[in-house]
PDB file of N, CA and C in Angstrom:
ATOM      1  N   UNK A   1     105.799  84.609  85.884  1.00  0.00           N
ATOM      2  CA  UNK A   1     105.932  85.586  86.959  1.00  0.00           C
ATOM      3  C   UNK A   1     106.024  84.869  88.302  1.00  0.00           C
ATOM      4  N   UNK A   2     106.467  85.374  89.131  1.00  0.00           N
ATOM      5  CA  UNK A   2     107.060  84.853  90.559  1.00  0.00           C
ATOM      6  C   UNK A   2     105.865  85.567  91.576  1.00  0.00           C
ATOM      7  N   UNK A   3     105.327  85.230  92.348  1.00  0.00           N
ATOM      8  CA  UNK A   3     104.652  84.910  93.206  1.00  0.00           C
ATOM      9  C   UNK A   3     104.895  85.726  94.409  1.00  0.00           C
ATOM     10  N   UNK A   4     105.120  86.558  95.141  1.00  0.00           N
ATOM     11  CA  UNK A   4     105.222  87.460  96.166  1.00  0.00           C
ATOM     12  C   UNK A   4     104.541  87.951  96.891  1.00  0.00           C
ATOM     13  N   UNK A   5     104.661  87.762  98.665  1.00  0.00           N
ATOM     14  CA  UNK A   5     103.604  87.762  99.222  1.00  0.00           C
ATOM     15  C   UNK A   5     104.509  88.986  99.850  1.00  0.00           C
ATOM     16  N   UNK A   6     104.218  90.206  99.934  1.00  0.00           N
ATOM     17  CA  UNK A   6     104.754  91.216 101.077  1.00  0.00           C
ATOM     18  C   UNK A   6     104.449  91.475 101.871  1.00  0.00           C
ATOM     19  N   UNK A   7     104.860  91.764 102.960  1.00  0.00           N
ATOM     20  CA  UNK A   7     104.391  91.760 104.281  1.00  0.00           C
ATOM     21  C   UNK A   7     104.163  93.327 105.157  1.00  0.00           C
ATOM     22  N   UNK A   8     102.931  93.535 105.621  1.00  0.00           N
ATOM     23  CA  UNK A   8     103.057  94.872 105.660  1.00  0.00           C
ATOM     24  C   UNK A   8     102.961  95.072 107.319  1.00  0.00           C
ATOM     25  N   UNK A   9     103.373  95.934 108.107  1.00  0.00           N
ATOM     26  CA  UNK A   9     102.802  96.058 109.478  1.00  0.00           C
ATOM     27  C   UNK A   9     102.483  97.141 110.194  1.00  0.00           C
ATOM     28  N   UNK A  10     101.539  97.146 110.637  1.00  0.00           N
ATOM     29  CA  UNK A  10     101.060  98.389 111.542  1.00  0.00           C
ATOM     30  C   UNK A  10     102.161  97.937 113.199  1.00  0.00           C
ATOM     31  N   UNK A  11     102.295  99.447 113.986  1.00  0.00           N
ATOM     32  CA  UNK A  11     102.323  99.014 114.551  1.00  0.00           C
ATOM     33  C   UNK A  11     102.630 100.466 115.465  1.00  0.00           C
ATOM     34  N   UNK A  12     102.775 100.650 116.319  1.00  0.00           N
ATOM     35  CA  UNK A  12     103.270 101.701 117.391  1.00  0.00           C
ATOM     36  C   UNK A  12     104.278 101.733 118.137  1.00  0.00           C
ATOM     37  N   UNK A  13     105.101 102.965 117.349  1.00  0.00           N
ATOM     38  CA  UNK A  13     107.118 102.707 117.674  1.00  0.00           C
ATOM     39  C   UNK A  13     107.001 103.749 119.115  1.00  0.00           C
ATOM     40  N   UNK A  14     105.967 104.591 119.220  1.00  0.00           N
ATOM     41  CA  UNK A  14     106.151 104.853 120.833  1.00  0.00           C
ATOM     42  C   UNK A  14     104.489 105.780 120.337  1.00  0.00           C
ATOM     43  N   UNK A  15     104.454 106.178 121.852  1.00  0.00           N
ATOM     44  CA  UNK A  15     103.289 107.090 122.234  1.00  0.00           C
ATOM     45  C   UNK A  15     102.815 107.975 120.851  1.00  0.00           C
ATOM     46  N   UNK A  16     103.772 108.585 120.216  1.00  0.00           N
ATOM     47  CA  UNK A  16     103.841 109.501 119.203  1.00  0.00           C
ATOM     48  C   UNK A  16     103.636 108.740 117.567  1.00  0.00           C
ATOM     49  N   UNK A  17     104.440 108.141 117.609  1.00  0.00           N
ATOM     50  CA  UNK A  17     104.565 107.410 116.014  1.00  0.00           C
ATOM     51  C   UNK A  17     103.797 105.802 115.384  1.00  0.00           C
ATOM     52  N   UNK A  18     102.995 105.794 114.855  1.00  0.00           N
ATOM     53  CA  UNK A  18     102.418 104.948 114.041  1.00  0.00           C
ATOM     54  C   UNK A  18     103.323 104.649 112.802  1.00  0.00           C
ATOM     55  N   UNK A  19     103.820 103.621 112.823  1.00  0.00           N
ATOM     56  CA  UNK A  19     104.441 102.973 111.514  1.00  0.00           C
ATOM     57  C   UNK A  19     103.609 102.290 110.312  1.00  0.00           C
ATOM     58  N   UNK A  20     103.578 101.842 109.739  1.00  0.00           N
ATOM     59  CA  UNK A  20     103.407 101.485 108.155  1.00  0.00           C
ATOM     60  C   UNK A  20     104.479 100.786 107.890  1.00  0.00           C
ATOM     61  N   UNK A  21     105.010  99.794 107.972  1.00  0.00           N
ATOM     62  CA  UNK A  21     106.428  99.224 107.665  1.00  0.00           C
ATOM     63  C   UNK A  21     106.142  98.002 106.229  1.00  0.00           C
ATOM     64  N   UNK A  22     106.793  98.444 105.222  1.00  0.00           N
ATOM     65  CA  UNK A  22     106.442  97.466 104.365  1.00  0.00           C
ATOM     66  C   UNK A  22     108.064  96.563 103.956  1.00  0.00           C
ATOM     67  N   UNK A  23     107.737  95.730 104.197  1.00  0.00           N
ATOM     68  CA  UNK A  23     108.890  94.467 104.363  1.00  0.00           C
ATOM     69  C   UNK A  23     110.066  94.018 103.057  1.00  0.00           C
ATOM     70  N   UNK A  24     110.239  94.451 102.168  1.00  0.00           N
ATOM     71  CA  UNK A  24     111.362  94.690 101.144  1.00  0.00           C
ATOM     72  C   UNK A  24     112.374  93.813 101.318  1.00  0.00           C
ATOM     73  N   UNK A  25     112.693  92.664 100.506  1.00  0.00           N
ATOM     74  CA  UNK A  25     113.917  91.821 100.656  1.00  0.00           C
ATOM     75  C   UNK A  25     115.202  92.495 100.794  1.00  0.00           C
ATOM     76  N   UNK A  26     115.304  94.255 100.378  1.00  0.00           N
ATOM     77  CA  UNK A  26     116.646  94.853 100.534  1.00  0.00           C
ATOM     78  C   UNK A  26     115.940  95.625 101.534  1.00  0.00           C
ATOM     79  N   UNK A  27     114.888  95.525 102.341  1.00  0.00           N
ATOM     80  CA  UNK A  27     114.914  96.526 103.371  1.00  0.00           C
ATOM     81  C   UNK A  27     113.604  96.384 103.960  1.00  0.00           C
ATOM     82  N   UNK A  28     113.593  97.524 104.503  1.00  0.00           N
ATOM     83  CA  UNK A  28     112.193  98.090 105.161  1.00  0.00           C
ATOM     84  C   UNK A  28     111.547  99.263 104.613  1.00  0.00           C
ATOM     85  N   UNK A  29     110.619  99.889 104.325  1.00  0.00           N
ATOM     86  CA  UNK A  29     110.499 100.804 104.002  1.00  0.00           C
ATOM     87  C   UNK A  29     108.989 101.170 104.724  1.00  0.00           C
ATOM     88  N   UNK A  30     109.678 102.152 105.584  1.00  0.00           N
ATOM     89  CA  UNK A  30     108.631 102.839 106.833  1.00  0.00           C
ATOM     90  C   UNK A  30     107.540 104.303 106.606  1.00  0.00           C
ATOM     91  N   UNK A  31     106.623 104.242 106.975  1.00  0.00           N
ATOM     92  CA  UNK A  31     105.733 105.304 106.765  1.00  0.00           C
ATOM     93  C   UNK A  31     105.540 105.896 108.165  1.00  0.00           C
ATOM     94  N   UNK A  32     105.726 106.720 108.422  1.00  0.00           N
ATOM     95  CA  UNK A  32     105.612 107.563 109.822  1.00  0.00           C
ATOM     96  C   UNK A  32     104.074 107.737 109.631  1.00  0.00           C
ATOM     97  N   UNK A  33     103.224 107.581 109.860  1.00  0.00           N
ATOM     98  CA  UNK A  33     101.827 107.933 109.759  1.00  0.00           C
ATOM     99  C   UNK A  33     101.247 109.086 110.270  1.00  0.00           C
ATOM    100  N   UNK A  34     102.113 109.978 111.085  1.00  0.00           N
ATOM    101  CA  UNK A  34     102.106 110.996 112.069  1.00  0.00           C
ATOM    102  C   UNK A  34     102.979 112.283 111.738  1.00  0.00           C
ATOM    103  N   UNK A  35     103.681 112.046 110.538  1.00  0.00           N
ATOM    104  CA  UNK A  35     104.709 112.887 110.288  1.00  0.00           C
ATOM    105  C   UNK A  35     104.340 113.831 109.172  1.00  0.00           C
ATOM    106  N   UNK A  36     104.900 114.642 108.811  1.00  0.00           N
ATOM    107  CA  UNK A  36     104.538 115.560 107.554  1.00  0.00           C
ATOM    108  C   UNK A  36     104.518 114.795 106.260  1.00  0.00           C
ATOM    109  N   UNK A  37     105.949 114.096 106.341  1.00  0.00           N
ATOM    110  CA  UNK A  37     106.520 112.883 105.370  1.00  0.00           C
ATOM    111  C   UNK A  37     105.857 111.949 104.896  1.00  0.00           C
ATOM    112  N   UNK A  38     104.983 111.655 105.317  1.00  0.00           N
ATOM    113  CA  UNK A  38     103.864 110.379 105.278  1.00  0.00           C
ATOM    114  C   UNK A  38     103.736 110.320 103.518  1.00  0.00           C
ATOM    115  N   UNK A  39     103.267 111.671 103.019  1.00  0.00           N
ATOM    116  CA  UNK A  39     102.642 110.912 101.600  1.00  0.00           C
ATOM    117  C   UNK A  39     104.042 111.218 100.706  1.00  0.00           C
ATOM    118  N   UNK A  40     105.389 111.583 100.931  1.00  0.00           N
ATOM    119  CA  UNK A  40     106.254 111.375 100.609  1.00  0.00           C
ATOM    120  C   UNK A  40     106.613 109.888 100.193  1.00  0.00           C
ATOM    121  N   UNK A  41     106.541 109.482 102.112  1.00  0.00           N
ATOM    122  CA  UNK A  41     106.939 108.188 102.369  1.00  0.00           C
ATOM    123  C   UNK A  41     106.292 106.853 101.139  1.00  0.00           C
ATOM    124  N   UNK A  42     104.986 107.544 101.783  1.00  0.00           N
ATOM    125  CA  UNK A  42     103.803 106.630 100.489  1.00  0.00           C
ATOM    126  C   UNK A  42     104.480 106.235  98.770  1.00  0.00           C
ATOM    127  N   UNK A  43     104.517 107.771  98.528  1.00  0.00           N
ATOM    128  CA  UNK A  43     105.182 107.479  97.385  1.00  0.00           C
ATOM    129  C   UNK A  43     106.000 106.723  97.426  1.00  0.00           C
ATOM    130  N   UNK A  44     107.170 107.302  97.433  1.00  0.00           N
ATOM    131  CA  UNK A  44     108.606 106.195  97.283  1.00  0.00           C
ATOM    132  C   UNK A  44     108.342 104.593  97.218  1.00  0.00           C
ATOM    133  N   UNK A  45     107.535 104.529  98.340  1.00  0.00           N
ATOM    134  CA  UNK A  45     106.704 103.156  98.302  1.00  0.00           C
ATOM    135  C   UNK A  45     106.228 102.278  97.727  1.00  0.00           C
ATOM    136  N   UNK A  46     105.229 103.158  97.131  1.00  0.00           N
ATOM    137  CA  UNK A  46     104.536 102.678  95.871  1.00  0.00           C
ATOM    138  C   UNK A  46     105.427 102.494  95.078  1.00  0.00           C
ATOM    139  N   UNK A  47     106.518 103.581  94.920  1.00  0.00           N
ATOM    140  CA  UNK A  47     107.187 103.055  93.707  1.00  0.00           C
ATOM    141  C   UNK A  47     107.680 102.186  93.121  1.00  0.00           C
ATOM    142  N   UNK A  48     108.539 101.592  94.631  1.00  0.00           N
ATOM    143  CA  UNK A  48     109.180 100.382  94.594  1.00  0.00           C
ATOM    144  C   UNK A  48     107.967  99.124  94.729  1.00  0.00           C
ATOM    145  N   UNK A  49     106.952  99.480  95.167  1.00  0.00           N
ATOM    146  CA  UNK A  49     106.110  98.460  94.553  1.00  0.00           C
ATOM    147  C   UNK A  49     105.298  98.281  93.342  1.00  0.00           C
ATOM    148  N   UNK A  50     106.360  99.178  92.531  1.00  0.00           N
ATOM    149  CA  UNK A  50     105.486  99.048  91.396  1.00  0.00           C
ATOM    150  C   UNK A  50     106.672  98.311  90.226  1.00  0.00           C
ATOM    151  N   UNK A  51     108.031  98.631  90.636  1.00  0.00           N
ATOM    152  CA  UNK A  51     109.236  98.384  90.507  1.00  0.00           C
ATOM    153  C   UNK A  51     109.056  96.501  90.300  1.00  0.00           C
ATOM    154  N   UNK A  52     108.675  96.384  92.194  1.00  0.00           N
ATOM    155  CA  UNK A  52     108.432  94.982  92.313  1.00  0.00           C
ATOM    156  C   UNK A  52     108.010  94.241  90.975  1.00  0.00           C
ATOM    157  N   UNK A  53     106.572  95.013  90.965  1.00  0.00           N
ATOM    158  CA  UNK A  53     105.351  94.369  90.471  1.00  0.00           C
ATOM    159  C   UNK A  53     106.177  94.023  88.529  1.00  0.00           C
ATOM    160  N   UNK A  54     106.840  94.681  88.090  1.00  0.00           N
ATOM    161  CA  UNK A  54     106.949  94.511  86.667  1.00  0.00           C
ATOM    162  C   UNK A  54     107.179  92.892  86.613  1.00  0.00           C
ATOM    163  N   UNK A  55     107.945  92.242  87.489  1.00  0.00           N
ATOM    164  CA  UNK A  55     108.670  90.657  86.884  1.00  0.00           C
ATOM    165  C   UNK A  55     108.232  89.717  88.061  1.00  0.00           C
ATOM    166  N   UNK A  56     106.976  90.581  88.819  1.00  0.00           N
ATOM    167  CA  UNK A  56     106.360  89.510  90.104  1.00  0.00           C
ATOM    168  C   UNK A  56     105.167  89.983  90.347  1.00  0.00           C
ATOM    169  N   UNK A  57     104.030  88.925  90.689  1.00  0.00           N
ATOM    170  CA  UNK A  57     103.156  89.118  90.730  1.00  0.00           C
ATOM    171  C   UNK A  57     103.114  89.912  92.648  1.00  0.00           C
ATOM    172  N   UNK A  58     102.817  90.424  93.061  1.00  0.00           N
ATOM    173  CA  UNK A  58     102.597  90.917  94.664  1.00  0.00           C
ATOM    174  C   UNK A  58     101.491  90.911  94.899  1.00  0.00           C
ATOM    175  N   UNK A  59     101.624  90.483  96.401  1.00  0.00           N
ATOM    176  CA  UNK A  59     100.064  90.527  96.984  1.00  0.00           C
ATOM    177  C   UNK A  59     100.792  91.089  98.366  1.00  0.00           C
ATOM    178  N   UNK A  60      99.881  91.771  98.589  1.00  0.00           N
ATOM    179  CA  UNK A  60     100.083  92.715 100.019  1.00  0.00           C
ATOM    180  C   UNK A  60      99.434  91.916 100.637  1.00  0.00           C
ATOM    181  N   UNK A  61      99.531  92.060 102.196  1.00  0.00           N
ATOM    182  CA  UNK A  61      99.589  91.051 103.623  1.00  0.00           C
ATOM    183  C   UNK A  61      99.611  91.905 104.544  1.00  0.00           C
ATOM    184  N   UNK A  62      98.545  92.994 104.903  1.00  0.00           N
ATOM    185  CA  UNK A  62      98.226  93.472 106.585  1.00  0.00           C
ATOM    186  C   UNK A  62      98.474  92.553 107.872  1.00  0.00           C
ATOM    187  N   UNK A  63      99.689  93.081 108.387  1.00  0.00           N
ATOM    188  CA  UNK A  63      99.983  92.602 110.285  1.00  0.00           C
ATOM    189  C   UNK A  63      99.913  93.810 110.975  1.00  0.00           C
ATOM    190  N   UNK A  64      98.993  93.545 111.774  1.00  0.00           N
ATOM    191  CA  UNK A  64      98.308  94.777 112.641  1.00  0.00           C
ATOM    192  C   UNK A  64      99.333  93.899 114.413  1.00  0.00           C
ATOM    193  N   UNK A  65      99.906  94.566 114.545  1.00  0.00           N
ATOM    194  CA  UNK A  65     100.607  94.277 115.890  1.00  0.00           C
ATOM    195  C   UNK A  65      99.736  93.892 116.999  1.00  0.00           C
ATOM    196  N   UNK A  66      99.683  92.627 117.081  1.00  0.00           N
ATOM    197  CA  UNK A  66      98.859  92.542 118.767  1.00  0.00           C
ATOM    198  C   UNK A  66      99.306  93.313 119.557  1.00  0.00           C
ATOM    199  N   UNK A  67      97.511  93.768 120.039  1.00  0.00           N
ATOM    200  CA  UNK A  67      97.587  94.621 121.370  1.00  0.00           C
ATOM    201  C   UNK A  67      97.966  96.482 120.688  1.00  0.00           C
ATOM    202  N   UNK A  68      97.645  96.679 119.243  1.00  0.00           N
ATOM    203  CA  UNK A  68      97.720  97.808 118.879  1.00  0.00           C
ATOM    204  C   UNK A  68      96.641  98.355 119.417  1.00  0.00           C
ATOM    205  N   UNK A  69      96.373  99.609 119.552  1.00  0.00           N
ATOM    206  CA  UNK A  69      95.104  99.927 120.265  1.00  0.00           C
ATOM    207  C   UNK A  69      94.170 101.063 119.576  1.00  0.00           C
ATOM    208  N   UNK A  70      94.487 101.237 118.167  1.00  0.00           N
ATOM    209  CA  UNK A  70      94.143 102.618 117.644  1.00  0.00           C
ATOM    210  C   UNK A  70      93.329 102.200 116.332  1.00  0.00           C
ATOM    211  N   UNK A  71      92.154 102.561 116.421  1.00  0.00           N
ATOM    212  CA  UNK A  71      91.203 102.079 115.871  1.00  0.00           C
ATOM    213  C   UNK A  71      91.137 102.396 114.706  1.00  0.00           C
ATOM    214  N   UNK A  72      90.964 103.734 114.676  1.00  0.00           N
ATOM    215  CA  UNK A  72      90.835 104.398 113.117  1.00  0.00           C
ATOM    216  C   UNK A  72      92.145 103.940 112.562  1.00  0.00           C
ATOM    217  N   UNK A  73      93.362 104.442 113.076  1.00  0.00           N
ATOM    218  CA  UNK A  73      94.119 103.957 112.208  1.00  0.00           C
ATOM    219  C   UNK A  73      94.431 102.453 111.724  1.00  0.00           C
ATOM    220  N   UNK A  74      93.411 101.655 112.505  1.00  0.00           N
ATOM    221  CA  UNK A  74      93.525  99.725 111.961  1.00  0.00           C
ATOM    222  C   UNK A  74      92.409  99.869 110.690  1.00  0.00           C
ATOM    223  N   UNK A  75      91.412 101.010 111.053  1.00  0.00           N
ATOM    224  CA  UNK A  75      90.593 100.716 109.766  1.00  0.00           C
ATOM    225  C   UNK A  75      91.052 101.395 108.710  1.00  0.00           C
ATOM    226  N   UNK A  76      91.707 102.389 108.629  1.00  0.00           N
ATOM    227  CA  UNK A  76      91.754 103.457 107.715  1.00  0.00           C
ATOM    228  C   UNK A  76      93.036 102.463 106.771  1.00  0.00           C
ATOM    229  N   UNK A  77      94.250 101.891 107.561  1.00  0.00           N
ATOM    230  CA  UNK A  77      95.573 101.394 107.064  1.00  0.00           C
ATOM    231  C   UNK A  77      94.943  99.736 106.031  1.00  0.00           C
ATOM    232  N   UNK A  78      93.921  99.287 106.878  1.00  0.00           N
ATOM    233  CA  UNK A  78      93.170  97.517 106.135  1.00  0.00           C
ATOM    234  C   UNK A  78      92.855  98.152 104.676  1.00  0.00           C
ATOM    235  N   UNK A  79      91.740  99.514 104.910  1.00  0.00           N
ATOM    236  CA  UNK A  79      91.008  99.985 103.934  1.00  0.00           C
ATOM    237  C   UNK A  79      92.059 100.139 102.557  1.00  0.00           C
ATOM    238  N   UNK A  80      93.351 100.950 103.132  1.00  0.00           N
ATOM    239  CA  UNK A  80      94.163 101.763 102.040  1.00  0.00           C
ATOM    240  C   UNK A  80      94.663 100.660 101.808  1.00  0.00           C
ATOM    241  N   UNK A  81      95.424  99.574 102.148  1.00  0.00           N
ATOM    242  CA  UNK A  81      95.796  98.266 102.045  1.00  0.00           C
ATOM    243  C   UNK A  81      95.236  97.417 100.945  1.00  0.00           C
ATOM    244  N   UNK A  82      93.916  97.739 101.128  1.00  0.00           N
ATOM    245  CA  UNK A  82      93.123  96.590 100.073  1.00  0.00           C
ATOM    246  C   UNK A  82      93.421  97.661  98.691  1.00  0.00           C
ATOM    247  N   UNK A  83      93.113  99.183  98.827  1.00  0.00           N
ATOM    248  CA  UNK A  83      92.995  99.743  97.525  1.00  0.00           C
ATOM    249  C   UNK A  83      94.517 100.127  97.280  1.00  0.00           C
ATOM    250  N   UNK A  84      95.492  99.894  97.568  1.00  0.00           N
ATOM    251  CA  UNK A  84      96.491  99.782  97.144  1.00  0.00           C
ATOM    252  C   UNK A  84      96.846  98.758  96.305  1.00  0.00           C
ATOM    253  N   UNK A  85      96.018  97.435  96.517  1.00  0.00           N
ATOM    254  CA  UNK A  85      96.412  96.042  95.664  1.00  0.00           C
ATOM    255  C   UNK A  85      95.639  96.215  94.754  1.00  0.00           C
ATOM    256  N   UNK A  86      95.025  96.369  94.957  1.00  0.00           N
ATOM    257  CA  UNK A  86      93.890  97.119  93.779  1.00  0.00           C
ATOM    258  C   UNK A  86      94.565  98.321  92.436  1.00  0.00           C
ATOM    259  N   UNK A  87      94.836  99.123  92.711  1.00  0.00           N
ATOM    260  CA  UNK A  87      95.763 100.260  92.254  1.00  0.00           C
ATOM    261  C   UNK A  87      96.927  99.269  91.439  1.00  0.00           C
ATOM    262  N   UNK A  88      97.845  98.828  92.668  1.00  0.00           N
ATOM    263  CA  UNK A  88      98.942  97.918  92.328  1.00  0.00           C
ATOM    264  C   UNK A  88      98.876  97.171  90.981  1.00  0.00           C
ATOM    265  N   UNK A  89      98.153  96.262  91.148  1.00  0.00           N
ATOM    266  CA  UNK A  89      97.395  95.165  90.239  1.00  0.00           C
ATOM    267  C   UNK A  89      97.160  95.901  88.654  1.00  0.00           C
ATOM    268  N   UNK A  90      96.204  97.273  88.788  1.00  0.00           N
ATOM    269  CA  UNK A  90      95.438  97.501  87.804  1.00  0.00           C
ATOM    270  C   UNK A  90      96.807  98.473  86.926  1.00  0.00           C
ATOM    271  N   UNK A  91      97.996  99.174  88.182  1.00  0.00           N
ATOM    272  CA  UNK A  91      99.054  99.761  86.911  1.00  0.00           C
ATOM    273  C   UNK A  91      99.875  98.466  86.599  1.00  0.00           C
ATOM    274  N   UNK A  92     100.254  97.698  87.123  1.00  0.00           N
ATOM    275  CA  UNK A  92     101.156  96.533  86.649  1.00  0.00           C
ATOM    276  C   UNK A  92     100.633  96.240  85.509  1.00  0.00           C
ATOM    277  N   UNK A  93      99.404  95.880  85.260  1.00  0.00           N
ATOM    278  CA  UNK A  93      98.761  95.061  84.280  1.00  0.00           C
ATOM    279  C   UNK A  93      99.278  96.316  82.985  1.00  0.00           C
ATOM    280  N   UNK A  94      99.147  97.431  83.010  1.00  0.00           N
ATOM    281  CA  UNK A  94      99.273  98.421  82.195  1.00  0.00           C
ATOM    282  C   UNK A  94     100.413  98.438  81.630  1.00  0.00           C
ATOM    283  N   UNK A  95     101.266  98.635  82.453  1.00  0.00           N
ATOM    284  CA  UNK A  95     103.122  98.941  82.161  1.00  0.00           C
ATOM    285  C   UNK A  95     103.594  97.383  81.791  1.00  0.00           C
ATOM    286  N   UNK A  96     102.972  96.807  82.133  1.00  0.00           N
ATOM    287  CA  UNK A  96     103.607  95.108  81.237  1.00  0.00           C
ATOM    288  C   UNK A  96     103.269  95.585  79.857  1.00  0.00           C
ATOM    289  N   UNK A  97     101.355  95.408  79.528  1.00  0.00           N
ATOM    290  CA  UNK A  97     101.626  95.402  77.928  1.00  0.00           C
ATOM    291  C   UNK A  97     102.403  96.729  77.305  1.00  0.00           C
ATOM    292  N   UNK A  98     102.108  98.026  77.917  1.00  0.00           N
ATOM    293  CA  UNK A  98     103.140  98.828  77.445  1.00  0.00           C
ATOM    294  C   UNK A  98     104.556  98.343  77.426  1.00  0.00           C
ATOM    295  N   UNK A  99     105.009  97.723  78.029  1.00  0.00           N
ATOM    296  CA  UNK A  99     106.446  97.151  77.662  1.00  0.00           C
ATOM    297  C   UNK A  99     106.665  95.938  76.658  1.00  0.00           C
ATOM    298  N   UNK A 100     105.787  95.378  76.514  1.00  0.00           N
ATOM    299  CA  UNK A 100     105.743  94.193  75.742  1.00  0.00           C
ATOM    300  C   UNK A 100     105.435  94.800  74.143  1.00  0.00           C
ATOM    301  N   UNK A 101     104.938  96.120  74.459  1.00  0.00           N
ATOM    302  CA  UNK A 101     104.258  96.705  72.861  1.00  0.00           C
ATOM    303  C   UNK A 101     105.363  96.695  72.029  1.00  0.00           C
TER     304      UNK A 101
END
């Protein structure tokens, strides 16, 4: 398995919008944190990191934008961050031996 470090970032696209940007070799894939869309966004997300995860190992990588200024959302995004690799980790491990069965 291949080794993958993804890169994730907080950050504030104006007064209104909190991003979630997770870094995708074919893209970006953005979470409005403020929007209705958010656990839409989430999903899709996950998906493709779960996509990732079958033929690479991933490790998620929090970048909190210097000079962000919004607290809860630095703790709440670290928190979901860690239990996402967590999550990540524990279905990968699943859907391998199911595929290998």
């Amino acid at each position: 398995m291949n080794q993958i470090t993804l890169e994730i970032q907080l950050f504030a696209e104006n007064t209104d919008n909190d991003i979630l940007a997770f870094q995708f070799d074919d893209g970006e894939c953005r979470v409005n944190l403020n929007m209705d869309s958010c656990q839409a966004e989430l999903k899709d997300t996950f998906s493709k990191l779960i996509k990732l995860s079958l033929e690479n190992d991933v490790t998620l990588k929090l970048k909190i934008e210097e000079g962000y200024g919004r607290g809860l959302y630095k703790d709440v995004c670290t928190e979901y961050i860690n239990e996402l690799q967590r999550e990540l980790n524990n279905v990968k491990e699943r859907i391998r031996r199911e595929l290998t069965a």
